[in-house]
C-alpha atoms as a PDB file:
ATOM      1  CA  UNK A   1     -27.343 -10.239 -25.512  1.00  0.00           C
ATOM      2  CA  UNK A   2     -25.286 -12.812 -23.428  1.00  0.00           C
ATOM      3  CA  UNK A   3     -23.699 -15.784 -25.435  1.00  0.00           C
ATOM      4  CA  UNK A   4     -24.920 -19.013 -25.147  1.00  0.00           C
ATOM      5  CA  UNK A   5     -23.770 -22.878 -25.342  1.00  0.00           C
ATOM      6  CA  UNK A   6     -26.397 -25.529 -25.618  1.00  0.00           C
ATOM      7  CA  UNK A   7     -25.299 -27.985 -23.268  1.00  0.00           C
ATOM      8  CA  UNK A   8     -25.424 -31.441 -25.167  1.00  0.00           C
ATOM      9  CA  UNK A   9     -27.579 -32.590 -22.674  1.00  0.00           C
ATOM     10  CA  UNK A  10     -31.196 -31.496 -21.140  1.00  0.00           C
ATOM     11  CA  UNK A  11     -32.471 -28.342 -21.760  1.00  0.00           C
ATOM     12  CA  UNK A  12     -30.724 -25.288 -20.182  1.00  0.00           C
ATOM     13  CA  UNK A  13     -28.201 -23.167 -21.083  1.00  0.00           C
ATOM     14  CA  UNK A  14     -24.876 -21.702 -19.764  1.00  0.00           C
ATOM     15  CA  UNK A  15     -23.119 -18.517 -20.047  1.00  0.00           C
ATOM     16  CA  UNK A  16     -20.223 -18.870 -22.902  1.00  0.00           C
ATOM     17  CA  UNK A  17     -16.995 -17.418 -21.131  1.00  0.00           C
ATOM     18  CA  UNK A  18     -14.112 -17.776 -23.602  1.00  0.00           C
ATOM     19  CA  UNK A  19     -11.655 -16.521 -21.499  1.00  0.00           C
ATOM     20  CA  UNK A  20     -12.293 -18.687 -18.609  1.00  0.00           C
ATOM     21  CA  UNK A  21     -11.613 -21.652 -20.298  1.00  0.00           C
ATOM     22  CA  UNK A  22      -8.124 -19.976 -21.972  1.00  0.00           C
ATOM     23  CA  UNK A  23      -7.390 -19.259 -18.174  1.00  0.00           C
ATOM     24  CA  UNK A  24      -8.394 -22.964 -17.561  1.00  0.00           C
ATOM     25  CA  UNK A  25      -5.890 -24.193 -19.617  1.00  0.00           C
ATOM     26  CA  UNK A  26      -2.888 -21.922 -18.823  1.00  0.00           C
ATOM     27  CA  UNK A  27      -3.764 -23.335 -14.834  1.00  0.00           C
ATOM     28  CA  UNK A  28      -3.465 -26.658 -16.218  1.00  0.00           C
ATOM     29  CA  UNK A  29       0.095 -26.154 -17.660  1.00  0.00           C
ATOM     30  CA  UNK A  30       0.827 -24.306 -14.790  1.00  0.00           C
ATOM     31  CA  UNK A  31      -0.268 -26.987 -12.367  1.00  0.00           C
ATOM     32  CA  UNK A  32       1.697 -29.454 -14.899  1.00  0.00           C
ATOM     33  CA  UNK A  33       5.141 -27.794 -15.036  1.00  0.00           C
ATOM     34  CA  UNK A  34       4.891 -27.157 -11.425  1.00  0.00           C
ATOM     35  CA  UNK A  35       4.408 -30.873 -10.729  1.00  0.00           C
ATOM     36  CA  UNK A  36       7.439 -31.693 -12.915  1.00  0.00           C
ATOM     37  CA  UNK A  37       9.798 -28.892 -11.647  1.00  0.00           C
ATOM     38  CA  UNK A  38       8.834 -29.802  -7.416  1.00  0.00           C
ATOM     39  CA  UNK A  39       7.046 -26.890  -6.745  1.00  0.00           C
ATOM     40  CA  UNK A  40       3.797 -26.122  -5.054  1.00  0.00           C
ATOM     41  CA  UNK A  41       0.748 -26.271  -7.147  1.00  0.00           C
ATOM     42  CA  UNK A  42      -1.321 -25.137  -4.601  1.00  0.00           C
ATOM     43  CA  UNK A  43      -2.342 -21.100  -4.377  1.00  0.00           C
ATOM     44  CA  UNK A  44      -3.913 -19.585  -1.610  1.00  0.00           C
ATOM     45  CA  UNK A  45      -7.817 -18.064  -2.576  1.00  0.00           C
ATOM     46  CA  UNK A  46      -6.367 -14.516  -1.732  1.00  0.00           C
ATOM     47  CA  UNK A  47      -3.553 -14.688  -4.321  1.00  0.00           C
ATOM     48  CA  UNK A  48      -6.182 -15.750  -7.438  1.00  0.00           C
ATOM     49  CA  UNK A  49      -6.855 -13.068  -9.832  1.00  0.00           C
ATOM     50  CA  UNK A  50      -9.984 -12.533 -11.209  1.00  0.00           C
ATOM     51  CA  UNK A  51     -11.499 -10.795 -14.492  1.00  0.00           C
ATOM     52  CA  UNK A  52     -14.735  -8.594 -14.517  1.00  0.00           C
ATOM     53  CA  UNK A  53     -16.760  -8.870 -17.670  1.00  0.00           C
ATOM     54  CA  UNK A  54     -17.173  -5.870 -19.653  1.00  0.00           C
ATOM     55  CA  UNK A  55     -19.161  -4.290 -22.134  1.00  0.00           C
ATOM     56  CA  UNK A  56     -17.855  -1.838 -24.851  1.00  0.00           C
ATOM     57  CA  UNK A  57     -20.008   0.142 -27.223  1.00  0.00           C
ATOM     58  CA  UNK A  58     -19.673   3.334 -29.173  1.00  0.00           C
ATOM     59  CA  UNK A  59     -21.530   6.489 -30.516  1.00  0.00           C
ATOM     60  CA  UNK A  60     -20.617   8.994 -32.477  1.00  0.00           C
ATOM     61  CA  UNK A  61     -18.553  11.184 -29.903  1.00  0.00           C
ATOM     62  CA  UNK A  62     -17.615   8.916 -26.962  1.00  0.00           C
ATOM     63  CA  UNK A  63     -16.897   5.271 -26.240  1.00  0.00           C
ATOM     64  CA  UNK A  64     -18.485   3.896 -23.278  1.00  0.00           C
ATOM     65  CA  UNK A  65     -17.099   1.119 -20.544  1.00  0.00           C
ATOM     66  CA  UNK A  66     -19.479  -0.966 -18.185  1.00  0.00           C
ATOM     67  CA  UNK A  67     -17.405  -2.955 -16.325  1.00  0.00           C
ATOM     68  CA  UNK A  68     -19.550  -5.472 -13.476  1.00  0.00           C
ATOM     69  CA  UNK A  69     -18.041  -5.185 -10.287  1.00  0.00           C
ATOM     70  CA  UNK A  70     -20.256  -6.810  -7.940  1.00  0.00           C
ATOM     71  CA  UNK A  71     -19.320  -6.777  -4.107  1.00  0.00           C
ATOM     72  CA  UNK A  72     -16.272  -4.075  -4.720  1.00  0.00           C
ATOM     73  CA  UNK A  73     -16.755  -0.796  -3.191  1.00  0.00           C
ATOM     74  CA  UNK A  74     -16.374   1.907  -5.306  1.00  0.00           C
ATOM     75  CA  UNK A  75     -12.967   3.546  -3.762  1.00  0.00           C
ATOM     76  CA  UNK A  76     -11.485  -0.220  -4.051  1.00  0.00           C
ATOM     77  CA  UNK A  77     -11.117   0.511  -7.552  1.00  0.00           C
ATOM     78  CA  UNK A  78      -8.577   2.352  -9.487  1.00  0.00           C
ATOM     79  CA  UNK A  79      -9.416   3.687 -13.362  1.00  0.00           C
ATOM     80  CA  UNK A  80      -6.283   4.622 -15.734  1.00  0.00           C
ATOM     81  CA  UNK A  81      -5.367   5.090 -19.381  1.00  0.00           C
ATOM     82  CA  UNK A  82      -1.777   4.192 -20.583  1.00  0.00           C
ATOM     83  CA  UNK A  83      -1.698   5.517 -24.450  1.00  0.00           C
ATOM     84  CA  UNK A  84      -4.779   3.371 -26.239  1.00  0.00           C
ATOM     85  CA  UNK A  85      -5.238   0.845 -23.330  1.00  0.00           C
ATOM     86  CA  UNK A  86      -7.932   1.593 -20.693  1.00  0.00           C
ATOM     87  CA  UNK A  87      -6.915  -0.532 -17.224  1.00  0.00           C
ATOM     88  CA  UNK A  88      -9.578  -1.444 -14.352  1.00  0.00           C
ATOM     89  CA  UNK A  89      -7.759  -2.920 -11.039  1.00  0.00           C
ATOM     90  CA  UNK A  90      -8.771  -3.257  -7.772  1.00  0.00           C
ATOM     91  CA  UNK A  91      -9.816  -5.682  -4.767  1.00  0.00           C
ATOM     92  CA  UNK A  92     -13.175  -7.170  -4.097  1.00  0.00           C
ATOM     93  CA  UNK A  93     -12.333  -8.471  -0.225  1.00  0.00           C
ATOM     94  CA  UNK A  94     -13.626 -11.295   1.860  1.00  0.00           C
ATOM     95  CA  UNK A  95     -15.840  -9.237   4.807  1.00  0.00           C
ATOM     96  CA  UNK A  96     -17.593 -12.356   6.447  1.00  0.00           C
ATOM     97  CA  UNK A  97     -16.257 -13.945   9.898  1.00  0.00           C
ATOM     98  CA  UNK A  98     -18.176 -16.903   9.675  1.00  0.00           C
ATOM     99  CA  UNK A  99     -17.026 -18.607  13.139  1.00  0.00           C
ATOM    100  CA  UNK A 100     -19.776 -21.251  13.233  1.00  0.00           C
ATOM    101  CA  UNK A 101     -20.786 -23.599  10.874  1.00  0.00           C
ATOM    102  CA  UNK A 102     -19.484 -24.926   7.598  1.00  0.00           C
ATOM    103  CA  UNK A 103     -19.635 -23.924   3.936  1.00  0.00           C
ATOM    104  CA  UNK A 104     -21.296 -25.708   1.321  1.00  0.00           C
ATOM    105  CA  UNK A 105     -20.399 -23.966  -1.752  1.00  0.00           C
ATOM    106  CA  UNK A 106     -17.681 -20.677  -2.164  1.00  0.00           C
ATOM    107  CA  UNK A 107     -18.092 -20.111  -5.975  1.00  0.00           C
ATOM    108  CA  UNK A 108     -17.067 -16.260  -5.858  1.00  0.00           C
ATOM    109  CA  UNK A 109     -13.408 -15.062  -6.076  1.00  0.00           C
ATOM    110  CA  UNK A 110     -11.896 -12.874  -3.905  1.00  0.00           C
ATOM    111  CA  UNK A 111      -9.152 -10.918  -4.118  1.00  0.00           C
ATOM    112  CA  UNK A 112      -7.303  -8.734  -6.624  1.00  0.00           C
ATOM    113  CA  UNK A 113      -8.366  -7.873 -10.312  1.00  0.00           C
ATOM    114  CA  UNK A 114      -7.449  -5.899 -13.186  1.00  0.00           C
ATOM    115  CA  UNK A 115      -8.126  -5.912 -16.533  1.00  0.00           C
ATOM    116  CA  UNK A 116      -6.704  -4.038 -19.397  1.00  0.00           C
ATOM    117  CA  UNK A 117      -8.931  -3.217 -22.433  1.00  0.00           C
ATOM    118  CA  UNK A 118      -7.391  -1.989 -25.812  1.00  0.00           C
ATOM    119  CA  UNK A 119      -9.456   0.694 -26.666  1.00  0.00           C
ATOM    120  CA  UNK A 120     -10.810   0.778 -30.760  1.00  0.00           C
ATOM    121  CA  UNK A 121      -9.662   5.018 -31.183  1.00  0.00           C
ATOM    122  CA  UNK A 122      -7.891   7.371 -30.051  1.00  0.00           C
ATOM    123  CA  UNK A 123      -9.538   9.180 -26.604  1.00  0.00           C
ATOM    124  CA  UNK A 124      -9.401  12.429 -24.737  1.00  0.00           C
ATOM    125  CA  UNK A 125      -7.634  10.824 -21.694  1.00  0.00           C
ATOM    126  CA  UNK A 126      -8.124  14.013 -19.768  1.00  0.00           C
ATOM    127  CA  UNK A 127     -11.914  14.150 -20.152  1.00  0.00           C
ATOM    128  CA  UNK A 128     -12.933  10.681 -19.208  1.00  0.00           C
ATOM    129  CA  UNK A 129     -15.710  10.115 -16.422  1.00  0.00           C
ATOM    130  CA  UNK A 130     -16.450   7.364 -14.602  1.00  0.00           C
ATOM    131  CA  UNK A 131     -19.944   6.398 -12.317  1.00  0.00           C
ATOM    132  CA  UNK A 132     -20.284   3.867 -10.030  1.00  0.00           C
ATOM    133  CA  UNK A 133     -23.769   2.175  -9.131  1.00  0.00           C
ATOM    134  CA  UNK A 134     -24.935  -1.068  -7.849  1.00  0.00           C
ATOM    135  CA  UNK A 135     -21.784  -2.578  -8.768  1.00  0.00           C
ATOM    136  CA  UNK A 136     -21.209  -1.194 -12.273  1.00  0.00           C
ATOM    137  CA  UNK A 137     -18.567   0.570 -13.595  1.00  0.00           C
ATOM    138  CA  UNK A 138     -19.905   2.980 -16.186  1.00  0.00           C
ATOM    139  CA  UNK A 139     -16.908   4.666 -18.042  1.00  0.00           C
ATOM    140  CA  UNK A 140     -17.463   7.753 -20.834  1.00  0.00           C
ATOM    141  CA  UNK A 141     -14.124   8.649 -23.077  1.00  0.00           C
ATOM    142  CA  UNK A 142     -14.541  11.366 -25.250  1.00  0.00           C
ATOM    143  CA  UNK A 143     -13.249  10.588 -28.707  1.00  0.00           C
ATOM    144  CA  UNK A 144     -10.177  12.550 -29.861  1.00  0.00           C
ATOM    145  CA  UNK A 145     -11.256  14.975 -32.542  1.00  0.00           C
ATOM    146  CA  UNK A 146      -9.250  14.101 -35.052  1.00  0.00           C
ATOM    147  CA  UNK A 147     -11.151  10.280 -34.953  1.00  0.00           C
ATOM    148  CA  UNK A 148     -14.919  12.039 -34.631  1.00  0.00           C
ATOM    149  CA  UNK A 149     -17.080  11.181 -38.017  1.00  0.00           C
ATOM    150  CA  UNK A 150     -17.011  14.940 -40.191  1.00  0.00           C
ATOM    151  CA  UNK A 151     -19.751  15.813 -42.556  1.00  0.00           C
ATOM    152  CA  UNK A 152     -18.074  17.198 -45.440  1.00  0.00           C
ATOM    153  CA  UNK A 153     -20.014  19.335 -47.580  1.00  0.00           C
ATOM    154  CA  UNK A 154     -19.980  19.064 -51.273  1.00  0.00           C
ATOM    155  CA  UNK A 155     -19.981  22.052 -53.438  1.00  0.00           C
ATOM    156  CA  UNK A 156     -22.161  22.557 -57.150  1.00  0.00           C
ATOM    157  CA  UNK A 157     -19.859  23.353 -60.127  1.00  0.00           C
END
């Protein structure tokens, strides 16, 4: 279920992303002190980093990882695990030579991306799988066994 803002005015709705508008802000006071200090505030498209949304849920033996990657083919992108942090970095590149003609809207970002997730438990690094399709990410980690739910059984006195 995707969260929502009403927008104060008419009747549709837009996709809440909180960390967009924290990275909004820190490109504010980054374009601020860079005024005041006479450097460049301008960055090239190719140097922007950008964040792929994620999903994390978990059952009873594994956690699972969907991470949307849409336009990155799948060798573009690199999976590791660090102790309890799960990174996803990569580059979804510009392929169009558009010679002719102008554009009217470039919305998409190009360029490098990684994000780091801080995984909930412990995991079997050495057993994790990853799938790629249509431009998801699908992830499995195994659970360490000493984190996996144990039925304990009680005995009659």
């Amino acid at each position: 279920m995707a969260l929502e803002r009403w927008r104060p005015f008419g009747t549709s709705t837009m996709r809440w992303d909180p960390f967009r508008e924290v990275s909004d802000i820190q490109q504010e006071v980054n374009r601020i002190f860079d005024g005041f200090f006479g450097r460049p505030t301008t960055v090239a498209a190719a140097e922007r980093m950008w964040m792929p949304l994620a999903d994390m849920y978990e059952t009873k033996d594994d956690l699972h990882v969907s991470v949307e990657l849409p336009g990155v083919r799948e060798k573009e992108v690199n999976v590791s695990i660090v102790g309890d942090v799960l990174t996803v970095k990569g580059e979804r590149k510009w392929h169009r030579e558009e010679e002719e003609g102008a554009f009217h809207r470039l919305e998409r970002v190009y360029g490098k991306f990684e994000r780091s997730i801080p995984l909930p438990v412990r995991v079997q690094a050495d057993k994790v799988k990853a799938s790629y399709r249509d431009g998801v990410l699908d992830i499995t980690l195994p659970k360490a066994e000493e984190v996996k739910p144990r039925e304990i059984k009680i005995d009659l006195l």
